[in-house]
N, C-alpha and C. Protein backbone atom coordinates (compact mmCIF):
# COMPACT_ATOMS: atom_id res chain seq x y z
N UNK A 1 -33.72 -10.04 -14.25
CA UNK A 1 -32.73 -9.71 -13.25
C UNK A 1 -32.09 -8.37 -13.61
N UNK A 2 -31.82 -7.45 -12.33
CA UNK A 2 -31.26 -6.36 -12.73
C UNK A 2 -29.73 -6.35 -13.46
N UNK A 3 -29.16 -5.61 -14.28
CA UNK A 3 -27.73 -5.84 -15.07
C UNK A 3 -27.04 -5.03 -14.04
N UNK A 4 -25.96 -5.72 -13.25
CA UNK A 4 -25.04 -4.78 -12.56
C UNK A 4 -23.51 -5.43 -12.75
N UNK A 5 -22.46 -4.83 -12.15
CA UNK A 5 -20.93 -5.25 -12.42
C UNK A 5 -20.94 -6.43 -11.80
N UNK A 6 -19.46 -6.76 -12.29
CA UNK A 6 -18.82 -8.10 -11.29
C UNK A 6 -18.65 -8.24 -10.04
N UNK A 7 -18.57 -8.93 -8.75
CA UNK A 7 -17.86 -8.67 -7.60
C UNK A 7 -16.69 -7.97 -7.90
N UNK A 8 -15.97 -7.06 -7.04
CA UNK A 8 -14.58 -6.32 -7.31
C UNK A 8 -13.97 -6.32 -5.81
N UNK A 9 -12.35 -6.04 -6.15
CA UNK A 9 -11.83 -6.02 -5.26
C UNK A 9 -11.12 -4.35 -5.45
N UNK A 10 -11.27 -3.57 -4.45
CA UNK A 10 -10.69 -1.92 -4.76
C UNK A 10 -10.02 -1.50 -3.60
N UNK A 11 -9.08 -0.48 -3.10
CA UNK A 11 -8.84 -0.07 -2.62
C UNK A 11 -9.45 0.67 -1.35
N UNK A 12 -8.62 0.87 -0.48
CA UNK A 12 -9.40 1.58 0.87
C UNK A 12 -9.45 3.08 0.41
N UNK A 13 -10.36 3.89 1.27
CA UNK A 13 -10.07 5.56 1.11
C UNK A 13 -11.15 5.36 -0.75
N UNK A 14 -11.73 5.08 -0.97
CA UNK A 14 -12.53 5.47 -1.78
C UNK A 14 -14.25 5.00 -1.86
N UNK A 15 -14.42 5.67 -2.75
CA UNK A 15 -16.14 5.51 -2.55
C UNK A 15 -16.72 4.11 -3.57
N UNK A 16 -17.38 3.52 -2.69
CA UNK A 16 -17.49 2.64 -3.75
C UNK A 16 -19.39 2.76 -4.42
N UNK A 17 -19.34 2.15 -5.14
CA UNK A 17 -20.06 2.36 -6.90
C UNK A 17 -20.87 0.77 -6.40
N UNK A 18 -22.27 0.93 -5.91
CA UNK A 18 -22.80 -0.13 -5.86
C UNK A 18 -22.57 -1.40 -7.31
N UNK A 19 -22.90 -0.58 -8.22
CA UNK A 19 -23.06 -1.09 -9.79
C UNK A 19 -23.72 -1.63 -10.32
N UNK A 20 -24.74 -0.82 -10.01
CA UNK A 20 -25.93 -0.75 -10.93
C UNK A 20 -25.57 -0.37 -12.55
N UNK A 21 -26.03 -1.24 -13.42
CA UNK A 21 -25.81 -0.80 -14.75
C UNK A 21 -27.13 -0.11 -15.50
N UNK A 22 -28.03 -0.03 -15.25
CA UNK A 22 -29.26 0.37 -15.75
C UNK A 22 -30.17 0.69 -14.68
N UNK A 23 -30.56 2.30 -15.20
CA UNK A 23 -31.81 3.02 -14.72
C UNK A 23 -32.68 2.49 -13.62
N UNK A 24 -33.57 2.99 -12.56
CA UNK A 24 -34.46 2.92 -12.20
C UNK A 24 -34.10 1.70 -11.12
N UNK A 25 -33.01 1.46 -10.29
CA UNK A 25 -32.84 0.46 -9.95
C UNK A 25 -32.27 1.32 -8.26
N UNK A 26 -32.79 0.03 -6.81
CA UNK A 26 -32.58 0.42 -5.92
C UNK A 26 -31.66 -0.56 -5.34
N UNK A 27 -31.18 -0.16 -4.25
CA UNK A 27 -29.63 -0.50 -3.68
C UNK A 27 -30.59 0.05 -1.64
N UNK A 28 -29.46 -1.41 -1.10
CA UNK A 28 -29.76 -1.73 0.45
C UNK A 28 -28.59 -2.50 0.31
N UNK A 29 -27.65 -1.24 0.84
CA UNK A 29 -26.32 -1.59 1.19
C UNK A 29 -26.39 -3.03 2.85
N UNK A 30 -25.84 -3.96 2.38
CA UNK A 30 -26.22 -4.77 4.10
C UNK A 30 -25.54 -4.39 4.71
N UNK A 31 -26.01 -4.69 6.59
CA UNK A 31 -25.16 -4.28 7.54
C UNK A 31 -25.61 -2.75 7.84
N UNK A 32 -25.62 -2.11 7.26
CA UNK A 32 -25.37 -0.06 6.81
C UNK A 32 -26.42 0.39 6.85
N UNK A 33 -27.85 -0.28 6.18
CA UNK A 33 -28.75 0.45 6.06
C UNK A 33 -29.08 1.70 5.05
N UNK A 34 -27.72 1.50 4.19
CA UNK A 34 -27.94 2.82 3.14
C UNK A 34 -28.35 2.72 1.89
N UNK A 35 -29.11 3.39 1.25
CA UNK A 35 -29.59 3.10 0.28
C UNK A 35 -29.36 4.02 -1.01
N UNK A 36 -27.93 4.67 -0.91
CA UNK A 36 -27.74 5.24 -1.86
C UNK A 36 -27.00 4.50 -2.47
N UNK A 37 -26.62 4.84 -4.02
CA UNK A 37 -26.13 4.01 -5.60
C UNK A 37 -24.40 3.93 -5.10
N UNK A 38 -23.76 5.40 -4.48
CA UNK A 38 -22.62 5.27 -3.45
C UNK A 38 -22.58 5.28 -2.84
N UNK A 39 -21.24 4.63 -1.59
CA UNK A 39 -20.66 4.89 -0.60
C UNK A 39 -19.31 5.43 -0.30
N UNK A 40 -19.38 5.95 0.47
CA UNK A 40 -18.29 6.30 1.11
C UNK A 40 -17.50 5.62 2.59
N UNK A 41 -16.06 4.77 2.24
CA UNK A 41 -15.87 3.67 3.29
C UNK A 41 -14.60 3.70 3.92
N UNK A 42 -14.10 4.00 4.85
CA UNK A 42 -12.98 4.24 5.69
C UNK A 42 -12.31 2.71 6.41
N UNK A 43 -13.17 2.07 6.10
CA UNK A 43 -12.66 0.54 7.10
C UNK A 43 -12.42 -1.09 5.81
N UNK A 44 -11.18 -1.50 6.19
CA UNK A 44 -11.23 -2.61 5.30
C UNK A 44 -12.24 -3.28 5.44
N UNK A 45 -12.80 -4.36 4.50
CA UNK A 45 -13.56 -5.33 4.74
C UNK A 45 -14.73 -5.70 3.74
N UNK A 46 -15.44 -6.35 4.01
CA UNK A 46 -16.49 -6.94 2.59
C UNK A 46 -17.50 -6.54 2.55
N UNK A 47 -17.87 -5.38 1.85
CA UNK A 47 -19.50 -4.90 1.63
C UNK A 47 -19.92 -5.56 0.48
N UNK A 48 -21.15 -5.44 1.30
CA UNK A 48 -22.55 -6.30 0.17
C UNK A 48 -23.71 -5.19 0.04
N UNK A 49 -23.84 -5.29 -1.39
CA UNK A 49 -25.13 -4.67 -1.51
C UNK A 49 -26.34 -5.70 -3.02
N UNK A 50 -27.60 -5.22 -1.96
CA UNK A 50 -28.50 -5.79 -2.74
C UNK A 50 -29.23 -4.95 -3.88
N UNK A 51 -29.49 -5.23 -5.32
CA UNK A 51 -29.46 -3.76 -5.97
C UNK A 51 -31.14 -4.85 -6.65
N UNK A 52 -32.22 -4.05 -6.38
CA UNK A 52 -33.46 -4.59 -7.68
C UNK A 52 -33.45 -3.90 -8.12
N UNK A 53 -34.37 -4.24 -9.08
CA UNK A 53 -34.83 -3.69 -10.15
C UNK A 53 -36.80 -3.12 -10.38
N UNK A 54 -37.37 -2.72 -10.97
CA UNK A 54 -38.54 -2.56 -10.91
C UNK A 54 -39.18 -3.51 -10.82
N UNK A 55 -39.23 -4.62 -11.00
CA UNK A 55 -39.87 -5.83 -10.82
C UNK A 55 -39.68 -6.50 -10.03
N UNK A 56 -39.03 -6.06 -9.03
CA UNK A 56 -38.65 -7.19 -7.76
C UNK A 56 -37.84 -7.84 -8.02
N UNK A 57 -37.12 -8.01 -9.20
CA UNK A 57 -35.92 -8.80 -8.86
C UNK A 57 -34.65 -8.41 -8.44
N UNK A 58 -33.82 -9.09 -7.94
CA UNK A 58 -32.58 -8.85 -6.47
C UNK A 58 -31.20 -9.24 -6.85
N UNK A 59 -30.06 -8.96 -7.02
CA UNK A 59 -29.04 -9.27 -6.93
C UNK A 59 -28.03 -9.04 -6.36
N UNK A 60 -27.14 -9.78 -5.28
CA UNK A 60 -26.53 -9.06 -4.29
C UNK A 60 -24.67 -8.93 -4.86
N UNK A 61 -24.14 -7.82 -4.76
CA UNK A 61 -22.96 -7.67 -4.84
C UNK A 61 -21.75 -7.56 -4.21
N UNK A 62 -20.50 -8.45 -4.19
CA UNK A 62 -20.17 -8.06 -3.37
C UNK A 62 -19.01 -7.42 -3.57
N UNK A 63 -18.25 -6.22 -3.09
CA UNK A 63 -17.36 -5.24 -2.99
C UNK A 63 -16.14 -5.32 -1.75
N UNK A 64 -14.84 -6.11 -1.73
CA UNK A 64 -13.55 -6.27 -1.11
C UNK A 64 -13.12 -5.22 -0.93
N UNK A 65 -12.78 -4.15 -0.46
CA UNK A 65 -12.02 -3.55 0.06
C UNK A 65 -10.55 -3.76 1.14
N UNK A 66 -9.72 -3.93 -0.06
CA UNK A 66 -8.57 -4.90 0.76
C UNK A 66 -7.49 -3.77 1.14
N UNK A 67 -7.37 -2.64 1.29
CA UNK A 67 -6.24 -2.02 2.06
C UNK A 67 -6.12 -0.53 1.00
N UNK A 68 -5.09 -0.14 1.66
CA UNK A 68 -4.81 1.78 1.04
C UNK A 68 -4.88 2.00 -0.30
N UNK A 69 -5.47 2.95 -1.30
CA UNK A 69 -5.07 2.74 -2.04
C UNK A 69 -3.09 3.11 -2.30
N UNK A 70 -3.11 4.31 -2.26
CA UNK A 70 -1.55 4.62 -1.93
C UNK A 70 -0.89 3.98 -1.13
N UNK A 71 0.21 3.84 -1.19
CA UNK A 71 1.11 3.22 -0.26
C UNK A 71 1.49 4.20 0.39
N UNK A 72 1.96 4.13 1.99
CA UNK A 72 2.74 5.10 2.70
C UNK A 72 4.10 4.21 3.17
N UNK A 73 4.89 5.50 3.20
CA UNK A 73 6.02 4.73 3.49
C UNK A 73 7.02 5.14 4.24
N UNK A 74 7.38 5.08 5.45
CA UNK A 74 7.63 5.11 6.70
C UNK A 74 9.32 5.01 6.70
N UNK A 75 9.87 5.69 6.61
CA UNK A 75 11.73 5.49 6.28
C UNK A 75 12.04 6.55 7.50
N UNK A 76 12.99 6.16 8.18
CA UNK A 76 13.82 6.80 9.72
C UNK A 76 15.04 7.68 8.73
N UNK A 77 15.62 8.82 8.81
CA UNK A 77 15.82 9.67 8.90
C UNK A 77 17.48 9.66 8.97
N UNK A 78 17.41 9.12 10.54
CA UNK A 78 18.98 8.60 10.96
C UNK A 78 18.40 7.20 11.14
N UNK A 79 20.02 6.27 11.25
CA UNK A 79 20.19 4.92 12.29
C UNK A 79 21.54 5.14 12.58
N UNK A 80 21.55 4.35 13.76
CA UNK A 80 23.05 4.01 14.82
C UNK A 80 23.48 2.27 14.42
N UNK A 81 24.15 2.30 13.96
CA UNK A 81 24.67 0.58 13.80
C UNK A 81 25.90 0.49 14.70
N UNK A 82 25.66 0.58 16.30
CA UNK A 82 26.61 0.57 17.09
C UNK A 82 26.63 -0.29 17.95
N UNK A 83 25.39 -1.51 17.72
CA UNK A 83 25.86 -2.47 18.51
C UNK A 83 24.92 -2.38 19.64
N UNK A 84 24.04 -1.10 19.79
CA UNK A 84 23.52 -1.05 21.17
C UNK A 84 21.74 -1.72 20.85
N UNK A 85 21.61 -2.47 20.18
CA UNK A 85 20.50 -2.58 19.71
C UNK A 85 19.14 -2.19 19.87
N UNK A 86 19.54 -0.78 19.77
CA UNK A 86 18.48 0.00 19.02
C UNK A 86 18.89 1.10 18.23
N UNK A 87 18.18 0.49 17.02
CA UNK A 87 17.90 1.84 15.49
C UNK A 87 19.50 0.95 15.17
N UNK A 88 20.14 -0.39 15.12
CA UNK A 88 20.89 -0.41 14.53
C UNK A 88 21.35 -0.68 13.26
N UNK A 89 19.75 -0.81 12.45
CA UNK A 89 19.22 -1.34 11.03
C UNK A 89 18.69 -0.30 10.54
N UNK A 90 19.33 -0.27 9.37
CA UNK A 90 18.02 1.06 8.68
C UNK A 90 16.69 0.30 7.72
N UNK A 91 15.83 0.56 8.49
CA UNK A 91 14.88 -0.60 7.72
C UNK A 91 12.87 0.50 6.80
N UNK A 92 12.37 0.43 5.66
CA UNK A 92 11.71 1.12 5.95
C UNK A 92 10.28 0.38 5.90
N UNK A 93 9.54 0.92 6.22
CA UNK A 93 8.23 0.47 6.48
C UNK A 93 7.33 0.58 5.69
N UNK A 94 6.55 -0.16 4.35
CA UNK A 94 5.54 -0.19 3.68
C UNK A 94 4.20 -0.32 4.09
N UNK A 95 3.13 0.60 4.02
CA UNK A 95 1.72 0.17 4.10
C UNK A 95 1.23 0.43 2.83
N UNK A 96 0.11 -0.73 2.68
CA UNK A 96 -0.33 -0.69 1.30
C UNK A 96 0.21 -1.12 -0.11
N UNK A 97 1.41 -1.76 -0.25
CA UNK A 97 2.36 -2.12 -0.87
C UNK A 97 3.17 -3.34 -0.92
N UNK A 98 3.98 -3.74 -1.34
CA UNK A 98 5.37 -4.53 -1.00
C UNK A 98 6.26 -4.09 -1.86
N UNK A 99 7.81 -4.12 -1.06
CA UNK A 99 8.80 -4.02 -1.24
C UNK A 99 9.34 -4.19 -2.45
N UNK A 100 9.58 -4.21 -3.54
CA UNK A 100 10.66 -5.09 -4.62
C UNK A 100 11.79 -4.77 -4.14
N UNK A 101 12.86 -3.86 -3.86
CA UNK A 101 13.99 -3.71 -4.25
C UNK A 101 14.99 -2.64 -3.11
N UNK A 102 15.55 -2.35 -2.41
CA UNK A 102 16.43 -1.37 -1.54
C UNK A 102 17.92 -1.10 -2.29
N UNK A 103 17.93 -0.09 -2.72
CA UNK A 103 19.54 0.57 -3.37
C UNK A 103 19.98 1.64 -2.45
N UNK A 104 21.12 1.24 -1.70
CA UNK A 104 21.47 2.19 -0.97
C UNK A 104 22.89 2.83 -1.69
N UNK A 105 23.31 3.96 -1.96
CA UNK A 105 24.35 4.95 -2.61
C UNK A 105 25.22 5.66 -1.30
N UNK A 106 26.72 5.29 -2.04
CA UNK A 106 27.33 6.24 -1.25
C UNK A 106 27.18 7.78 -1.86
N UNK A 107 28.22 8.39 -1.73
CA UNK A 107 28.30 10.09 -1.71
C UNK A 107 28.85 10.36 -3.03
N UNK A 108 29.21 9.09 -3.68
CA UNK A 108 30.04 9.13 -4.82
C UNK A 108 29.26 8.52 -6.26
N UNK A 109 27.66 8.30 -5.69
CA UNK A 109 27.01 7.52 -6.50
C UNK A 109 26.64 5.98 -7.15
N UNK A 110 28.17 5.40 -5.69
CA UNK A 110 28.15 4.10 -5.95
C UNK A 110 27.13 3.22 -4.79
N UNK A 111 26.56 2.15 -5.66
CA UNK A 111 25.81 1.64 -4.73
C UNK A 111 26.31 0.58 -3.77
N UNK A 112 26.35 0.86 -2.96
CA UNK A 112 27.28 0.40 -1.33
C UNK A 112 26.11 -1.08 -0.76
N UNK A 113 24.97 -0.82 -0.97
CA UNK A 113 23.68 -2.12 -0.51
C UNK A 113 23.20 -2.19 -1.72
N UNK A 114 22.54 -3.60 -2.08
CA UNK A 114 21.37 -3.67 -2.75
C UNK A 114 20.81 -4.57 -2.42
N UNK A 115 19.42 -4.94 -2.06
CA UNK A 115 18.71 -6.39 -1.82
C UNK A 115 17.64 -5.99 -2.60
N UNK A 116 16.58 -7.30 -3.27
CA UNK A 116 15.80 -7.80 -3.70
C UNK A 116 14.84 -8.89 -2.49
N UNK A 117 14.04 -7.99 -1.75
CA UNK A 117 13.34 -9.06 -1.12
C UNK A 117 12.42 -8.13 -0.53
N UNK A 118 11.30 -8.49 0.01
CA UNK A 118 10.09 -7.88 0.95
C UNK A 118 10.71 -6.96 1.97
N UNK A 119 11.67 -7.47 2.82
CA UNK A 119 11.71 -7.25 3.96
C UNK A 119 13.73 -6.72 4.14
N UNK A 120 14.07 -5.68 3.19
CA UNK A 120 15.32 -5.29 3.25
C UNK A 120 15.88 -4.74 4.15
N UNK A 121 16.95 -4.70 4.94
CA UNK A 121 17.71 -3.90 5.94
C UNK A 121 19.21 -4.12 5.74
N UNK A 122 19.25 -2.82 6.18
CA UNK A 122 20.75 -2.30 6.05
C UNK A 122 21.21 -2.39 6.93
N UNK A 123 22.66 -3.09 7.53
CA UNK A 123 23.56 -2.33 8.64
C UNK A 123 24.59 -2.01 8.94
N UNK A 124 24.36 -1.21 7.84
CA UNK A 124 25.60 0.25 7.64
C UNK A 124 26.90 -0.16 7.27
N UNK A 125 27.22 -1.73 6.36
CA UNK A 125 28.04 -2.23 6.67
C UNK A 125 28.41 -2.31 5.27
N UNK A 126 29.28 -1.93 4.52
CA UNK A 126 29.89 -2.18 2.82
C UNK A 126 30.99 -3.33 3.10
N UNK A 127 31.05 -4.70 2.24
CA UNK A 127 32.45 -5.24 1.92
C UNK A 127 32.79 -5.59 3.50
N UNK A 128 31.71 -5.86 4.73
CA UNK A 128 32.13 -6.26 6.27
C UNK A 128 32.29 -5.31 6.87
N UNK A 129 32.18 -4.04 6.47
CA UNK A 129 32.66 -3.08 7.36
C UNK A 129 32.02 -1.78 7.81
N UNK A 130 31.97 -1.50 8.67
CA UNK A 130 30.90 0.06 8.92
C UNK A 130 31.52 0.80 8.09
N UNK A 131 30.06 1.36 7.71
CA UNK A 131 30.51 2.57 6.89
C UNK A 131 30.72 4.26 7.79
N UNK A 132 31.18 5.02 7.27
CA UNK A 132 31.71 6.20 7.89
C UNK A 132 30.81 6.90 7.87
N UNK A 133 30.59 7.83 9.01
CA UNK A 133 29.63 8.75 9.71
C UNK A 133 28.78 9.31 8.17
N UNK A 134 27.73 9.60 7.93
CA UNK A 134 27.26 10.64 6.95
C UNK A 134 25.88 10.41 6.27
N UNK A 135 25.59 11.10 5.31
CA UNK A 135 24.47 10.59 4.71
C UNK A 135 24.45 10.17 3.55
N UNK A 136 23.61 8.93 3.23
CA UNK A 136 23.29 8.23 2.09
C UNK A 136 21.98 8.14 1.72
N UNK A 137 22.19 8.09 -0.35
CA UNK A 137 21.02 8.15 -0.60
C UNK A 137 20.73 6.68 -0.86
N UNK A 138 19.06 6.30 -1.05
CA UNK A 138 18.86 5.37 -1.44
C UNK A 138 17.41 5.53 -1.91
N UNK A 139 17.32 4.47 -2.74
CA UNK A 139 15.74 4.15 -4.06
C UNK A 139 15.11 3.06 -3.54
N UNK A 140 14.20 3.30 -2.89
CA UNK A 140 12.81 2.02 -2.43
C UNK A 140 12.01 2.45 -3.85
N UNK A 141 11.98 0.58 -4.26
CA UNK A 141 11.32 0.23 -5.26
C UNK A 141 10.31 -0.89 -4.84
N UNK A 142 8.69 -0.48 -5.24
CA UNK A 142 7.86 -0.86 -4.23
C UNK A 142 6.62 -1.37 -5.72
N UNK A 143 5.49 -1.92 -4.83
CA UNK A 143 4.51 -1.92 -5.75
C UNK A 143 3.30 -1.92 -4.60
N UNK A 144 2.38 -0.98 -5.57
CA UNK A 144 0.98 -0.47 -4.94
C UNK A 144 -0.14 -2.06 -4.42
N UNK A 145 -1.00 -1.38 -4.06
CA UNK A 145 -2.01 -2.49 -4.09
C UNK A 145 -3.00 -2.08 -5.09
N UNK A 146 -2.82 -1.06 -5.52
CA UNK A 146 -3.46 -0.75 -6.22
C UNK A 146 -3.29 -1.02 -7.90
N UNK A 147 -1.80 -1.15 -7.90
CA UNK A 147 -1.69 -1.82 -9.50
C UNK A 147 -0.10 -2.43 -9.48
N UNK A 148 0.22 -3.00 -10.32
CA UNK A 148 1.27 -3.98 -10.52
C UNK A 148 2.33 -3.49 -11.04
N UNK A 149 2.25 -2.13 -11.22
CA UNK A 149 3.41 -0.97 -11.66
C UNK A 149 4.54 -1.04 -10.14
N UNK A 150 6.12 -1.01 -10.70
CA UNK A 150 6.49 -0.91 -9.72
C UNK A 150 7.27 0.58 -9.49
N UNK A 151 6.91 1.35 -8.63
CA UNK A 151 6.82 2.57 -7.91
C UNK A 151 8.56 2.95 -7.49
N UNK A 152 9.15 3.99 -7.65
CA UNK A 152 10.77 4.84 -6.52
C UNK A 152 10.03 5.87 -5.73
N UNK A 153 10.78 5.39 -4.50
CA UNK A 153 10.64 6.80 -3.52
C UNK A 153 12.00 6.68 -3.34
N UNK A 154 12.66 7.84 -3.13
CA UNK A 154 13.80 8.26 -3.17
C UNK A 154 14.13 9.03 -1.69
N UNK A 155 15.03 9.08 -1.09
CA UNK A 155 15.44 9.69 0.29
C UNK A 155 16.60 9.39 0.38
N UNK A 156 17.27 9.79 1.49
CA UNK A 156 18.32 10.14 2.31
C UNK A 156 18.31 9.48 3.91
N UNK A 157 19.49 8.74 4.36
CA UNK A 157 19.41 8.31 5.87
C UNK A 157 20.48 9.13 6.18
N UNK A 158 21.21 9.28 7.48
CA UNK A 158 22.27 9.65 8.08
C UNK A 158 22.72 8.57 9.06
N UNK A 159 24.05 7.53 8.65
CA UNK A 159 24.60 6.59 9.41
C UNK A 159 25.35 7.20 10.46
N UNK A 160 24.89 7.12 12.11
CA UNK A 160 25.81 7.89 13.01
C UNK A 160 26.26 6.92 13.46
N UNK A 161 27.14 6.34 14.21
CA UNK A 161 27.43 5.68 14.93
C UNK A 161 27.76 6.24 16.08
C-alpha cells in the first residue's frame, strides 16, 4: 500500500497537499478530475483523493476543508442607541472564528462594557444609562479556526444618538 498522511481537517483559501509520502506515486483527485500531487480550493467542503502507488495499489484520502483560514471581522464604525430600531446595538461580526470576549473603554480608559460570550452587544448603556455622544475604544478577543490561540483586534465605534 502506498504511505500517505492522515485524513485532515485545514482551512479554506489554501492549497491542499494530496499526501503522498513516497516517490513515484499518482493522485485522481474525485469529483475534479485532477491529477496533480496539489490543489488549489476556493469552496468549503470534502475532497477525496485516490493516491497509488506503482503496483496498483490505492488509497483514498480524505481532506475537510471547514472555513477561512483568517478570520474577518466586520465591526460598524458608528451606532444610534435611540430607540428607533435600527443600528441601536453595536454588535461585530466574526467569519472564520468565535468570539471570546468584548471590552468596551471609555475616553478615560475605563472599561464601561465587558461580556464573555459568542454573541456580545452593546447598547451604549453604562450603570442603566446612555452613554454620551462620542467615541469609544474597544478589544474583540476572538479565536481562529485555524488554531486555538486567542487573537485582539482593536477599534473604535462612535455612540450618536
Amino acid at each position: 500500500m502506498p504511505k500517505i498522511k492522515a485524513d485532515e481537517t485545514i482551512c479554506l483559501d489554501k492549497v491542499i497537499d494530496a499526501g503522498g509520502l513516497e516517490n513515484n506515486l499518482t493522485y485522481e483527485w474525485q469529483d475534479l478530475g485532477d491529477t496533480r500531487p496539489t490543489i488549489e480550493v476556493s469552496n468549503e467542503g470534502i475532497y477525496k483523493v485516490k493516491i497509488s502507488n506503482q503496483f496498483g495499489c490505492s488509497l483514498i484520502r480524505t481532506v475537510t476543508v471547514a472555513g477561512p483560514c483568517s478570520a474577518r471581522i466586520y465591526a460598524p464604525d458608528v451606532f444610534t442607541p435611540n430607540g428607533d430600531n435600527m443600528n441601536d446595538v453595536f454588535k461585530i461580526i466574526l467569519v472564520g472564528g468565535s468570539i471570546v470576549k468584548l471590552d468596551i473603554f471609555n475616553r478615560w480608559g475605563n472599561i464601561i462594557y465587558s461580556e464573555e460570550n459568542t454573541n456580545p452587544q452593546w447598547n451604549g448603556e453604562f450603570k442603566g444609562s446612555i452613554c454620551l455622544n462620542g467615541a469609544y475604544a474597544y478589544i474583540l478577543s476572538y479565536k481562529t479556526l485555524q488554531d486555538n490561540l486567542v487573537h485582539e483586534y482593536r477599534g473604535k465605534v462612535l455612540l450618536q444618538k
